[in-house]
C-alpha atoms as a PDB file:
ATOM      1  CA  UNK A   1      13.392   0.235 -10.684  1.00  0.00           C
ATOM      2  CA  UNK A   2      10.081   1.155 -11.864  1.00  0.00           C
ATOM      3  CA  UNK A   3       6.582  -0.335 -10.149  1.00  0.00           C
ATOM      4  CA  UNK A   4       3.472  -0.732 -11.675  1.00  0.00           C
ATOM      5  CA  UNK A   5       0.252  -1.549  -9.747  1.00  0.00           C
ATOM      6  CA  UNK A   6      -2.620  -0.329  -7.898  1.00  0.00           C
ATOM      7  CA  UNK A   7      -2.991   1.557  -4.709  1.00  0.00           C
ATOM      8  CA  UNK A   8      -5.034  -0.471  -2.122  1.00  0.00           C
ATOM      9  CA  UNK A   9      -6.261  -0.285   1.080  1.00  0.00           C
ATOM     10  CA  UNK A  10      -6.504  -4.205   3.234  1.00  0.00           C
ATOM     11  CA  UNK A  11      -8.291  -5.178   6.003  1.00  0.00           C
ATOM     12  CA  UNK A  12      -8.226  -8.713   7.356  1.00  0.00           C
ATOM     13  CA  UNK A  13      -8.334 -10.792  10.432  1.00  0.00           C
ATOM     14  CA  UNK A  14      -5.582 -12.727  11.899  1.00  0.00           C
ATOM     15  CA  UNK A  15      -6.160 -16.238  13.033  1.00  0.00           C
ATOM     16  CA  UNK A  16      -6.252 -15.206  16.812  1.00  0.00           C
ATOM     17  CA  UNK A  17      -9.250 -12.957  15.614  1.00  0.00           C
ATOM     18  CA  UNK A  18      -8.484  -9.429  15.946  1.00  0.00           C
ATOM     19  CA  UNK A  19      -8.848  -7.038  13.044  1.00  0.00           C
ATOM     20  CA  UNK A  20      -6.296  -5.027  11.375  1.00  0.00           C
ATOM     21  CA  UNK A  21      -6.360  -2.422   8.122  1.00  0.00           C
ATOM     22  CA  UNK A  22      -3.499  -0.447   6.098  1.00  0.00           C
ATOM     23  CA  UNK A  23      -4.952   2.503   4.544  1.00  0.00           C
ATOM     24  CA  UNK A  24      -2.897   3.607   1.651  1.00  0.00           C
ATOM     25  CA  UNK A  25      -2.625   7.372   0.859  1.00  0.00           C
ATOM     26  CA  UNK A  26      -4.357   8.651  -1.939  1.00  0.00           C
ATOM     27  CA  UNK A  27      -2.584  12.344  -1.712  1.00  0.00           C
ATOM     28  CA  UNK A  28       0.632  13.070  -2.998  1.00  0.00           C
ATOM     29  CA  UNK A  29       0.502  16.235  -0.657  1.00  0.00           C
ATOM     30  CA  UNK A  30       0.133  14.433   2.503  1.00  0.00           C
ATOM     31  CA  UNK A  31       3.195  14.081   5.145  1.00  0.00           C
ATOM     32  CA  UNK A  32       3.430  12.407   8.318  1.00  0.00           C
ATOM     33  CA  UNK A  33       1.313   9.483   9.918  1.00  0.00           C
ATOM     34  CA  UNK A  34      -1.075   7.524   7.791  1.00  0.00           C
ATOM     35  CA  UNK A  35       0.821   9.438   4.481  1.00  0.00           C
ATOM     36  CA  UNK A  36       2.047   6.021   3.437  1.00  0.00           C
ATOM     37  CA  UNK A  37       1.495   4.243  -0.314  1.00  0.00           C
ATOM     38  CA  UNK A  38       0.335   0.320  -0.083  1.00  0.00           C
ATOM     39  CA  UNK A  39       0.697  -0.847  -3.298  1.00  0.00           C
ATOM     40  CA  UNK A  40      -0.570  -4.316  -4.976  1.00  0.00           C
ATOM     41  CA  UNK A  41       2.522  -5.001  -7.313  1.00  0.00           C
ATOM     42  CA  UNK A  42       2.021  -5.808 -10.740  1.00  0.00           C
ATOM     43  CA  UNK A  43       4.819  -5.656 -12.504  1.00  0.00           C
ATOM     44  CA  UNK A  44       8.909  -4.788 -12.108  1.00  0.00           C
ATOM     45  CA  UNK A  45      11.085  -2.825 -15.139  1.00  0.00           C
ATOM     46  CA  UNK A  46      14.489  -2.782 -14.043  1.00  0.00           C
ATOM     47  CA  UNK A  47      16.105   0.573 -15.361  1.00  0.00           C
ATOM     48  CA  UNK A  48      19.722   0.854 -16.661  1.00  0.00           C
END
């Protein structure tokens, strides 16, 4: 399976008001905590 998209980073509110974020990596170097992708799907190719 192949993804294509964006990387993005979200910050929002849920409804009992506290805050939250997701920072998505922008390093392909980077290991460990916070060395995570978020992606915003755009599209799926299936592969054979």
């Amino acid at each position: 399976m192949r993804l294509k998209g964006y990387l993005v980073n979200l910050d929002g509110s849920k409804p009992d008001g506290t805050t939250f974020y997701w920072n998505s990596s922008t390093t392909r170097s980077d290991s460990g905590a916070h060395s995570c992708e978020v992606i915003y799907v755009t599209g799926v190719e299936w592969l054979d």
